[in-house]
Structures are given as C-alpha cells and as structure tokens.
Protein backbone atom coordinates (compact mmCIF):
# COMPACT_ATOMS: atom_id res chain seq x y z
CA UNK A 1 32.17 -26.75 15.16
CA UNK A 2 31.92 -28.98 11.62
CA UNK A 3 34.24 -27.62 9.14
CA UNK A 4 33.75 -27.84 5.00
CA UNK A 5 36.34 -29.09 2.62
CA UNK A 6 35.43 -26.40 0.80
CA UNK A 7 37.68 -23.68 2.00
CA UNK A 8 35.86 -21.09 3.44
CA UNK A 9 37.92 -17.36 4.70
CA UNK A 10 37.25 -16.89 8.72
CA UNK A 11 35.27 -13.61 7.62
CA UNK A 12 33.03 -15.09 4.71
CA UNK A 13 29.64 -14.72 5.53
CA UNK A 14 28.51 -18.13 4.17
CA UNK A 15 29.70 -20.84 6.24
CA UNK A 16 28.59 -24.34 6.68
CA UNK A 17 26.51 -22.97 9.25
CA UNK A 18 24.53 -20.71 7.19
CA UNK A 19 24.01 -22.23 3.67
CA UNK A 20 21.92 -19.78 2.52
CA UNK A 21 19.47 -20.83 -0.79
CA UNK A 22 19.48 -18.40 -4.11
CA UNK A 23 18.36 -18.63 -7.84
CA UNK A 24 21.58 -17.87 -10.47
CA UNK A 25 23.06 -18.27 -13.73
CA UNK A 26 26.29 -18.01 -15.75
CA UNK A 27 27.38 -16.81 -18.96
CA UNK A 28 28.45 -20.68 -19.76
CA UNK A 29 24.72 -22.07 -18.78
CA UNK A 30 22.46 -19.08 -18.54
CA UNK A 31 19.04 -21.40 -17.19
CA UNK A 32 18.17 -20.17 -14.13
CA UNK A 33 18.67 -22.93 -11.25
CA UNK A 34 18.84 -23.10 -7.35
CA UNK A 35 22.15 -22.82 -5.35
CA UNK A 36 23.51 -22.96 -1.68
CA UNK A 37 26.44 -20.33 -1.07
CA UNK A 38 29.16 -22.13 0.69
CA UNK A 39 32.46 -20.03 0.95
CA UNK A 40 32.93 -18.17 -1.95
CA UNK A 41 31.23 -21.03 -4.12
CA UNK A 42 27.74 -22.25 -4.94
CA UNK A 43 26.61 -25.66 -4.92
CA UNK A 44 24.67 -26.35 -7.76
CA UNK A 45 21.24 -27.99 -6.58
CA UNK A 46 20.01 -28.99 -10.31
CA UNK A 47 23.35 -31.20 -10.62
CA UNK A 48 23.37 -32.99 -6.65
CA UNK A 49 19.19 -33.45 -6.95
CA UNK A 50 19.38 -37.41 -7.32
CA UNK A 51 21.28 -36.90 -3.95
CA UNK A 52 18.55 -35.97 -1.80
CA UNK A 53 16.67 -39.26 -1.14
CA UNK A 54 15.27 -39.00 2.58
CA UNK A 55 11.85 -39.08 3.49
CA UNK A 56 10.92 -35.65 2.60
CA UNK A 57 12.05 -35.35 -0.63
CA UNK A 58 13.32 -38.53 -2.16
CA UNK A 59 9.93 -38.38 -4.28
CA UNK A 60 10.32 -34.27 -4.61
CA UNK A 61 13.90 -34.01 -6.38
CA UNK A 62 12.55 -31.75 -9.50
CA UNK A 63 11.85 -28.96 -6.76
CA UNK A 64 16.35 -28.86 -7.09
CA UNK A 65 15.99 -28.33 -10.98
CA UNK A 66 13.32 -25.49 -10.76
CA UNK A 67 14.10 -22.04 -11.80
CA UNK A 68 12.94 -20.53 -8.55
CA UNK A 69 12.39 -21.72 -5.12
CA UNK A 70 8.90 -21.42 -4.92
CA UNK A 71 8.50 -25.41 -5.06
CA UNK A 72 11.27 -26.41 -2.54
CA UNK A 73 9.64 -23.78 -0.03
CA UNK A 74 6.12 -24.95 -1.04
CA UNK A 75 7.47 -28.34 0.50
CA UNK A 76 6.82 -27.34 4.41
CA UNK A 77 9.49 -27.65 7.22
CA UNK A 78 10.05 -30.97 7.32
CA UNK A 79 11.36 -30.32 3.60
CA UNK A 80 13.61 -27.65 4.83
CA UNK A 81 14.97 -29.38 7.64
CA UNK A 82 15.50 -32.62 5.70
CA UNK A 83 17.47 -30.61 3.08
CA UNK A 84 19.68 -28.69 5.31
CA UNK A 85 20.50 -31.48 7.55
CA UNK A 86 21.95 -33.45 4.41
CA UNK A 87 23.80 -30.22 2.89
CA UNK A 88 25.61 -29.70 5.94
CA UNK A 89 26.35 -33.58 5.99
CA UNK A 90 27.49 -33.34 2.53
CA UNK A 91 29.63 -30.63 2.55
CA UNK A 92 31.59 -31.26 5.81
CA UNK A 93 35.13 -32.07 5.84
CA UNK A 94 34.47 -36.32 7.16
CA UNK A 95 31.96 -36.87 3.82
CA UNK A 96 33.60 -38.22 0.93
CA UNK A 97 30.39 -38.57 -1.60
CA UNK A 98 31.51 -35.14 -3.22
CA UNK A 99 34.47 -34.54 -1.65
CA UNK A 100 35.86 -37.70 -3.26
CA UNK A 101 34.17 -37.40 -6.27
CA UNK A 102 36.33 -34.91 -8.95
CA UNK A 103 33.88 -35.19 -11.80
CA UNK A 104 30.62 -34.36 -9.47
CA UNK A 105 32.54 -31.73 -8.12
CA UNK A 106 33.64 -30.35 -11.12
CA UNK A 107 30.20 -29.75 -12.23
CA UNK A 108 28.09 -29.11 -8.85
CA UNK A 109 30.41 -26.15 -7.75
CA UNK A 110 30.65 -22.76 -9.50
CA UNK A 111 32.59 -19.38 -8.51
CA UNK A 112 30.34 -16.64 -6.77
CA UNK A 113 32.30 -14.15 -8.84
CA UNK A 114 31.24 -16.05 -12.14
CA UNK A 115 27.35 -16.06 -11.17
CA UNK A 116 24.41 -13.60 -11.88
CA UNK A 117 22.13 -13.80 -9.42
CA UNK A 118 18.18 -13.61 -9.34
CA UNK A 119 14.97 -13.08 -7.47
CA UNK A 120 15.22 -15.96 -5.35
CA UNK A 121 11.55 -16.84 -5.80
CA UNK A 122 8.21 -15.73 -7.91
CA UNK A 123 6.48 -12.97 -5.40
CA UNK A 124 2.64 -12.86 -6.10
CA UNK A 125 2.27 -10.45 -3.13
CA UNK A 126 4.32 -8.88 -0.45
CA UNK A 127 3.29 -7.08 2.75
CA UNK A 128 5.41 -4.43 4.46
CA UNK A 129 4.89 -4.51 8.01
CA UNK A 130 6.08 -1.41 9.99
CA UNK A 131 6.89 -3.07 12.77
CA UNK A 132 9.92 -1.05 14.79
CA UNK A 133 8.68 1.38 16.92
CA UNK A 134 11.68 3.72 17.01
CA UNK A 135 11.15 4.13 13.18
CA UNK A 136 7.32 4.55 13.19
CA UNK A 137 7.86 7.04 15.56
CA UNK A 138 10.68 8.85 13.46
CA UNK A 139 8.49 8.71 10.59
CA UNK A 140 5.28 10.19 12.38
CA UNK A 141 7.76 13.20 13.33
CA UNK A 142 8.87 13.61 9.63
CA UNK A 143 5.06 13.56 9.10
CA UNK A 144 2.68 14.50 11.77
CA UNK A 145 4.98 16.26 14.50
CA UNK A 146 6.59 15.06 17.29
CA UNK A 147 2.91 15.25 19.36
CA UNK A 148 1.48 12.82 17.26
CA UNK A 149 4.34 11.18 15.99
CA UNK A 150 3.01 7.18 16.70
CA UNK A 151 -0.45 6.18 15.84
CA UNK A 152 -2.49 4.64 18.55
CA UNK A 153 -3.02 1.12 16.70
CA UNK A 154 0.25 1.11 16.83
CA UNK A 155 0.79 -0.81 20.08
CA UNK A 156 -2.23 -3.07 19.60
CA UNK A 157 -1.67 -4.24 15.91
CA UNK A 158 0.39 -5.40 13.21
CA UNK A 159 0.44 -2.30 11.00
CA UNK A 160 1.26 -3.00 7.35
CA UNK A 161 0.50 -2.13 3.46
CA UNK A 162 0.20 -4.41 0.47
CA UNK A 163 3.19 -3.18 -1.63
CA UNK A 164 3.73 -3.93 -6.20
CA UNK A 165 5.22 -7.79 -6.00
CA UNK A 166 6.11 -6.75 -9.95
CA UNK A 167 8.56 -3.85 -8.99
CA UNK A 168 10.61 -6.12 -6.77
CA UNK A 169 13.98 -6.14 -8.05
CA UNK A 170 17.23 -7.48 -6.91
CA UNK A 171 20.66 -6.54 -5.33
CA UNK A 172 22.10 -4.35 -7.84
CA UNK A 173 19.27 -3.72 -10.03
CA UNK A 174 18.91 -0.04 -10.77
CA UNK A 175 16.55 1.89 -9.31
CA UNK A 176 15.00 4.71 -11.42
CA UNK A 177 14.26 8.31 -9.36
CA UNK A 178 10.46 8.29 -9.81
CA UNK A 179 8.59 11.45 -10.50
CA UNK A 180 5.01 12.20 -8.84
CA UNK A 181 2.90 14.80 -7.49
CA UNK A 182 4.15 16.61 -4.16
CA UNK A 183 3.11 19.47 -2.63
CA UNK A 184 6.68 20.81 -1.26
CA UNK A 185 5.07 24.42 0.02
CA UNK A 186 1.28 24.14 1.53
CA UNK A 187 0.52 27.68 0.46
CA UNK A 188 1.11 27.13 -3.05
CA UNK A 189 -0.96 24.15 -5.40
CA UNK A 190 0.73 20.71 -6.01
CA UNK A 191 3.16 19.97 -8.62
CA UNK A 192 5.15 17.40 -10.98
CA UNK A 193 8.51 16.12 -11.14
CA UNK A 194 11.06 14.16 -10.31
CA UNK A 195 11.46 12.80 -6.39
CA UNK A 196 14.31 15.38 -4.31
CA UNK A 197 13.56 13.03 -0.98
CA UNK A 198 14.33 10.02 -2.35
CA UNK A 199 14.93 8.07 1.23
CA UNK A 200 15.95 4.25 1.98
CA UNK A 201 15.02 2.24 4.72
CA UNK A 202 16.97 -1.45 5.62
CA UNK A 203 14.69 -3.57 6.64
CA UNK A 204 14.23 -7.89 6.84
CA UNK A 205 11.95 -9.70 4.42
CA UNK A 206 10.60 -13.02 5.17
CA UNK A 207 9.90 -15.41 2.83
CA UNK A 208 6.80 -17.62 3.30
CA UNK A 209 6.25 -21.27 1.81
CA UNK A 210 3.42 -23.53 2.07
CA UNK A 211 -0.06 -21.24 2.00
CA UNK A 212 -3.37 -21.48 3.53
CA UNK A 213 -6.81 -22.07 2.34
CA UNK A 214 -8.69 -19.17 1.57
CA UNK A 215 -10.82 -17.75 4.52
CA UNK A 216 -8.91 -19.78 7.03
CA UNK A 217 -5.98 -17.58 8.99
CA UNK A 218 -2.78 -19.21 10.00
CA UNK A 219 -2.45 -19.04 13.97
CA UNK A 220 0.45 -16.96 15.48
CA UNK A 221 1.36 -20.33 17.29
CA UNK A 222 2.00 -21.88 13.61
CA UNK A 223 3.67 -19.37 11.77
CA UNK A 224 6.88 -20.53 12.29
CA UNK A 225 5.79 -23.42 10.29
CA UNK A 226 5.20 -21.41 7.40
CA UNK A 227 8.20 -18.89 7.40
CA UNK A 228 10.94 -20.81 5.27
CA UNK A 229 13.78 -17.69 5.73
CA UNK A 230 15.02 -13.76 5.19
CA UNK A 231 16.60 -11.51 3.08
CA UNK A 232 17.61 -8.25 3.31
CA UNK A 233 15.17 -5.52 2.07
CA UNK A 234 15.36 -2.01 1.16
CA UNK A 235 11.68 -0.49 0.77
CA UNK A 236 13.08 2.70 -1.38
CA UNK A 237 10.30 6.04 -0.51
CA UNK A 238 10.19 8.89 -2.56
CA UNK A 239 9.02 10.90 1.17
CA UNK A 240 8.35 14.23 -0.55
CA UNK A 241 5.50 12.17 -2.79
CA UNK A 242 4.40 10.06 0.09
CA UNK A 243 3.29 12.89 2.17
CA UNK A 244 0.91 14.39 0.10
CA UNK A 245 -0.58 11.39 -1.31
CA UNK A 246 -0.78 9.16 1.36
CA UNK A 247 -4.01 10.40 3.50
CA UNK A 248 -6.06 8.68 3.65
CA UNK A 249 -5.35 5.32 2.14
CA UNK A 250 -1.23 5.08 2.78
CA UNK A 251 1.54 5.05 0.26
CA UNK A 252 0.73 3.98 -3.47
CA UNK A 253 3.40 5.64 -6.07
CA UNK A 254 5.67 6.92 -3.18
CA UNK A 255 6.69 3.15 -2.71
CA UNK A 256 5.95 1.23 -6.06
CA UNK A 257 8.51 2.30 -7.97
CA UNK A 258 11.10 -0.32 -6.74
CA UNK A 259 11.80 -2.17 -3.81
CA UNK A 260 15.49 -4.32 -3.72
CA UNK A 261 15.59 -7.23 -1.69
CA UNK A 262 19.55 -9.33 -1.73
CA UNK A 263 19.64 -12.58 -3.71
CA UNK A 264 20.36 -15.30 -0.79
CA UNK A 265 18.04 -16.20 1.78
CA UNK A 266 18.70 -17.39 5.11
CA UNK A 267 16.91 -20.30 6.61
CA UNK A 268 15.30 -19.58 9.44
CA UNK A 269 16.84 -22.61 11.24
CA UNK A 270 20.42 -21.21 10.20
CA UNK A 271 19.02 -18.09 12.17
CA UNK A 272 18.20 -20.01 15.46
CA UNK A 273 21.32 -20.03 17.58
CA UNK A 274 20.50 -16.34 17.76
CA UNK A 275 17.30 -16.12 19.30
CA UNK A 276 16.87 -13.43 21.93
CA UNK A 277 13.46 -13.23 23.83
CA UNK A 278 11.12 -10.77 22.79
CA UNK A 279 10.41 -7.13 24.28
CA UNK A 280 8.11 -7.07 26.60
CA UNK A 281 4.60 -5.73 25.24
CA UNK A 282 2.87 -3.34 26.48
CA UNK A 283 0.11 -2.81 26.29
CA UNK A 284 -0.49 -6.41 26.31
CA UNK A 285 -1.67 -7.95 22.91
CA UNK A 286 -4.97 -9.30 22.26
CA UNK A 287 -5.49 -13.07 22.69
CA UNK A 288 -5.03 -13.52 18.87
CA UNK A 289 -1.66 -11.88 18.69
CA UNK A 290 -0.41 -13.42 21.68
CA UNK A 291 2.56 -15.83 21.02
CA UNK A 292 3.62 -18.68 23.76
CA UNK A 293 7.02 -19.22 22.63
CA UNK A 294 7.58 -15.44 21.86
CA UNK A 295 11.57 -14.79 20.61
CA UNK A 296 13.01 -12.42 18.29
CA UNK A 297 16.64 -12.24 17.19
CA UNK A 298 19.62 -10.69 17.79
CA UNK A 299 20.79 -9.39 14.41
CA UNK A 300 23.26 -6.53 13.87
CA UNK A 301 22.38 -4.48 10.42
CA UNK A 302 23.97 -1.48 9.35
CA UNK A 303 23.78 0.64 6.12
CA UNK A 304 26.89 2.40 4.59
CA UNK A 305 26.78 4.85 1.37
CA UNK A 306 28.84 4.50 -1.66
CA UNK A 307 28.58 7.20 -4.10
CA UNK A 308 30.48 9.54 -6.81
CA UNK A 309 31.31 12.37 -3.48
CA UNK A 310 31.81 9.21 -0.89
C-alpha cells in the first residue's frame, strides 16, 4: 500500500490510489486549469507540466495547461496510463522531486476548500443509456403498468436517448423547476405550468476520449480503449411532463432542462481493482454486443436528501 506525503484522513475519498482529474479555479488566479485531488488538496497540473517527460507525453505537455481536459483525454490510453503511473510516483512518500522542493510545492498545491470547480471537459454530445433493468422496469410501472412495465428491446439492446450537452451543469449548480405541458387528469385537455414531479435519478457518466472516424463504429472489444473515466450523474426528470410528451419519440423538455454531473472524474484504471464479472445475459446478445472479457464493477452509490424540512 504506497502512502503520499501529502497527508491524506483514512476516510478521504481521494487517495493516492484514486487521483481523480478536474478543471478549477481560485479567487487568487481565476484561469481555469486541470488538477488531481489528492487528500484534501489539488495538484496543480499547469504548474508540474514540464514534469511529465515519458514517452507519451513528453512532446504533449500543453494538454496540463488547457482549460479543460478534452486534450489530455484526446491523448488515448497510453496517455492516461503514462500520466497516472508518474502522479502516483510523484506524490508518494519515497519521491523527493516535490516533496523536497518548498517553492514547487508552494505553487503546485492548492486547498480543495479554496477552489471552484468546473465542467471537467467541453461536452459536444452526451447519450443516456438506460441500462439497469430494475429501474427500466420501475419506470415502465410509473408509465405503462406493471404488465408492460419493460420493453421487449430491452434485453436485446442498448437502449438510450441523445440528451442537451449545453444544459449540463455541475455539482452545485442550481437547477431551475422547469415548466411544460402535462396532462395530470386524462379526462380533462393538457395544461401549463410549473413541474410538481420533479424526480432525480443517480446514475454513472463515462467520459470518452479519443473519437472515431465518421461511419466507422468502435467494436465492443475496443471500447475500453476509448473510455478515459466516470463521474457521478444526476439526469433530473420533470415525470409529470415526460409522460405526456414522450410517445412517440422519448423525452425532449422533460429532461433538457438540466442535468448535474460532480466535478472529478475517476480513471477508469483507478476503478480496476473493483471489477466484478458481469450478469449473466439472457437472452444472449447478438454477436455485435457480445464482449470476451465481459466485467462490470462493484460500486456502492447511495443518494441522501438535504432540504429546509430534512
């Protein structure tokens, strides 16, 4: 178990294992600029750039003094791995080039509590996959009924929506109630106002780095090659708008008006040591969906409510 000099509290959720990646600023230097959360700290990436000189990125240092992390992820895996491997190196107790070094240290570390964060990256598109089965099927009931509660493409493919990159806010951004058409009494016309089933749901958004050339799909058997980490994600639904507008096309208004996704992202290497295998499918997948190496992991998520009554 490698241990930081940077002192890091037994219950922090950023230890030299994780060294998660984010986009901040401070009121002293408000540019935006790339950090790794270590303890209750974050190494400044714009300051340690003309550190990271190993064959992956000795010729890509800007990508550390970018204002998002579109160009470090843009790099491909060997990138990420490269830059991890020398982070953890460089912030463990036995390496002196920082630890030694007050000056370099004085300027490359800055208090969590002093930081704004941002949107780790520029979005262009997002797609939101409804991929758990026990909430598909608790959404079909709040829907459909409990008869016809899952959808039979369902269990044979990847069901998902394009959802508004430009309404993608983050962790403690507020979020506006947003008013629509609904249609709260089927023997009566539809009517206007503000959302009263305004609903959350926690979910895990994946962040993905280099791209593909148009008209040529990315096999499942690559994709980890092209998935650079996670956040958490709350896709916010208005459900009393969503169910009358969303035959037959899906939700448009009912999910647009804000989605919040938190400001560090987690490597999926950091993520590897708990790898569970998948679920058995069944029925089985098509050919095309079928994954050799199929794992999933074994993350615990919970959501608790803080408000005025709670």
């Amino acid at each position: 178990f490698i241990m930081s000099f940077i002192q890091v509290d037994k219950d922090s959720d950023f230890p030299l294992q994780n060294l998660p990646y984010g986009v901040f600023s401070t009121k002293a230097e408000p540019r935006h600029r790339l950090g790794v959360a270590i303890g209750d700290q974050i190494l400044d990436l714009s300051v340690i750039k003309h550190l990271f000189n190993g064959p992956a990125l000795a010729k890509h240092q800007h990508v550390f003094d970018q204002p998002t992390l579109n160009a470090f992820m843009g790099l491909g895996r060997a990138a990420w791995t490269e830059a991890r491997a020398f982070l953890q190196k460089l912030l463990s107790a036995g390496e002196p080039t920082l630890r030694d070094n007050a000056e370099l240290r004085r300027r490359a570390f800055v208090p969590q509590a002093s930081a704004t964060m941002h949107l780790p990256a520029h979005i262009g598109d997002y797609t939101d996959f409804y991929s758990s089965r026990q909430h598909a099927t608790n959404v079909g009931i709040m829907f459909r009924g409990k008869e016809n509660a899952l959808m039979p493409n369902w269990l044979h493919l990847p069901v998902g929506y394009h959802g508004r990159a430009s309404s993608i806010v983050v962790s403690g951004t507020p979020i506006r109630r947003p008013v629509g058409q609904m249609r709260p009494d089927n023997d009566k016309p539809p009517v206007f106002g503000a959302c009263k089933r305004l609903d959350i749901e926690l979910e895990m958004a994946f962040f993905v780095g280099p791209g593909n050339k148009y008209g040529e799909p990315i096999p499942i058997s690559r994709a980890q090659e092209h998935i650079f980490g996670m956040v958490l994600m709350n896709d916010w639904s208005a459900r009393d708008i969503q169910k009358w507008e969303y035959v037959p096309l899906g939700p448009f208004l009912s999910k647009s008006f804000g989605t919040t996704i938190s400001p560090w992202v987690v490597t999926m290497e950091a993520l590897m040591p708990f790898v569970l295998p998948n679920p058995v499918q069944d029925p089985k997948p098509l050919p095309y969906l079928q994954d050799k190496e199929p794992y999933t992991f074994d993350i615990k998520l919970f959501v608790a409510i803080k408000g005025i009554a709670m």
